[in-house]
Protein backbone atom coordinates (compact mmCIF):
# COMPACT_ATOMS: atom_id res chain seq x y z
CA UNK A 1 18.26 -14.38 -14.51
CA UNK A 2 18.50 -10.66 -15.01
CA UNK A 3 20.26 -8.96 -12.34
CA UNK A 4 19.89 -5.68 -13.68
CA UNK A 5 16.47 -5.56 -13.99
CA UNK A 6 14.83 -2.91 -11.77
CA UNK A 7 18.89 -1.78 -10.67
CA UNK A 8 20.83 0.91 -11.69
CA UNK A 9 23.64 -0.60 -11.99
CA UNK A 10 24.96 -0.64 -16.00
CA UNK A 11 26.56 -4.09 -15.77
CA UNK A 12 26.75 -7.24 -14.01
CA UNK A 13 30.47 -6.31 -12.67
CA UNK A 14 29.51 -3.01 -11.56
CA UNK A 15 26.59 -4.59 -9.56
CA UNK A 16 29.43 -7.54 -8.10
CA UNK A 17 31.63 -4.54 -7.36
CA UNK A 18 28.62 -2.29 -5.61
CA UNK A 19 27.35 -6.01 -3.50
CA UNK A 20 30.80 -6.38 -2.70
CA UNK A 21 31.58 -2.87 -1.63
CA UNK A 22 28.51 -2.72 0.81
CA UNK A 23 29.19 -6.13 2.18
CA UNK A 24 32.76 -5.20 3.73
CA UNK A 25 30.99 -1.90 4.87
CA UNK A 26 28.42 -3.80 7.00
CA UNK A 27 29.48 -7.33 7.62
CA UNK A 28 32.48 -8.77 9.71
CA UNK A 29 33.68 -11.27 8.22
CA UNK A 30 34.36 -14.46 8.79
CA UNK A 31 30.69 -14.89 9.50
CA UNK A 32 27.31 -16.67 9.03
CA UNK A 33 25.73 -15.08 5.72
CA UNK A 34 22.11 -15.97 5.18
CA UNK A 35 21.41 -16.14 1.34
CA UNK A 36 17.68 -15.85 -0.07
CA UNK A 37 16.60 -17.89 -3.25
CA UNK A 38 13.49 -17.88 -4.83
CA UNK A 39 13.01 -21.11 -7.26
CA UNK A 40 10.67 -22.50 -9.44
CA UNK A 41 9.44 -25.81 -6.53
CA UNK A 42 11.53 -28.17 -8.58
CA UNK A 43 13.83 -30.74 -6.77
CA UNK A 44 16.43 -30.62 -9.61
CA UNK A 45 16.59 -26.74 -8.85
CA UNK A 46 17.22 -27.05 -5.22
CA UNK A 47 20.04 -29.67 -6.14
CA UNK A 48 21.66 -27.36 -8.59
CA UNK A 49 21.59 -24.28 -5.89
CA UNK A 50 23.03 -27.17 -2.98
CA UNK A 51 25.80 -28.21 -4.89
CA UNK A 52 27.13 -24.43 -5.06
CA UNK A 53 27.14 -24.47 -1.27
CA UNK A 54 29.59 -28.15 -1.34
CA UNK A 55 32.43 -27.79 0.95
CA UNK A 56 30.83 -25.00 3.33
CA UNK A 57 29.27 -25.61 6.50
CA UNK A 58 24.88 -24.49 6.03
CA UNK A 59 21.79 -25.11 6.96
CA UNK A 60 18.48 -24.51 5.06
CA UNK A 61 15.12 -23.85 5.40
CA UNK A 62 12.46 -24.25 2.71
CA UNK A 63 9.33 -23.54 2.28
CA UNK A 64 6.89 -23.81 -0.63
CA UNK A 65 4.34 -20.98 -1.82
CA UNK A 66 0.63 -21.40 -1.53
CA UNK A 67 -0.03 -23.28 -4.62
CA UNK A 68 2.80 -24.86 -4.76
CA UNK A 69 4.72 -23.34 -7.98
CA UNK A 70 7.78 -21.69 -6.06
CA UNK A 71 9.84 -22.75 -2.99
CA UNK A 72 11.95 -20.24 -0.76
CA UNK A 73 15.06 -21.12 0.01
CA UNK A 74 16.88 -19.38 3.18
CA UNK A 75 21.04 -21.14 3.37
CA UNK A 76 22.59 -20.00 6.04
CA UNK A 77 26.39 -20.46 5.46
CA UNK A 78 29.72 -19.71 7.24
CA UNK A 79 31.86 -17.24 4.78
CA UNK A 80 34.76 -16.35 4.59
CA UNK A 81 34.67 -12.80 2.99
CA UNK A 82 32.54 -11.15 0.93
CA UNK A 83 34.47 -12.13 -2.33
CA UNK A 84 33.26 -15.99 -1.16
CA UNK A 85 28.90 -13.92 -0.82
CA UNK A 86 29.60 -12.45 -4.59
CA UNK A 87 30.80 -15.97 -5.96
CA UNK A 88 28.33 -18.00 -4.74
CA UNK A 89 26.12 -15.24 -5.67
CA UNK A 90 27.28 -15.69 -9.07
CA UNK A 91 27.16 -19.29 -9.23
CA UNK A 92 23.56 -19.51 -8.03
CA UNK A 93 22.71 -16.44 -11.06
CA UNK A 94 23.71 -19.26 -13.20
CA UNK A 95 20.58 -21.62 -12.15
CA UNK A 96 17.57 -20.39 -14.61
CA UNK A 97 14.64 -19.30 -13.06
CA UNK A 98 16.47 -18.41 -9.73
CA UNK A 99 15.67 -15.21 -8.45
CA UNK A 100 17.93 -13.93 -6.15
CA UNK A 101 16.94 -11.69 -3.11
């Protein structure tokens, strides 16, 4: 996935640093994050982007598209801090065809 596309942001780390930045400046952490996901509907997808969230307390809500070729994907999780948003942020970039909102 291309995080840069459409950002203008040079790098990966200076878009990190720039999330992470305007996360402490509007969020209070510890506190429920809700994370936005965009897949390809594939069930092997959704496990991949699930086992990044192992170990926190979530819940989910999906919901396929029209015809049926992508699936939203809302996880609302309890974080820690915003370095925890930019790692699992970074773990879920990892997943191909996941587009990240």
């Amino acid at each position: 996935m291309d995080i840069l596309q459409g950002n203008q942001h040079a790098s990966p780390d200076d878009f990190y640093n720039s999330l992470r930045t305007k996360l402490e400046d509007h969020h209070d952490f510890p506190e429920d994050y809700l994370f936005k996901f965009i897949i390809p509907t594939d069930q092997a997808k959704l496990t991949e982007i699930y086992r990044v969230f192992d170990g926190i307390k979530f819940t989910l809500g999906n919901r396929e598209s029209k015809n049926g070729k992508y699936t939203a994907c809302n996880i609302n999780a309890f974080v820690l801090d915003a370095n925890q948003v930019v790692t699992i942020y970074k773990e879920v970039a990892k997943i191909e065809g996941v587009i990240l909102l």
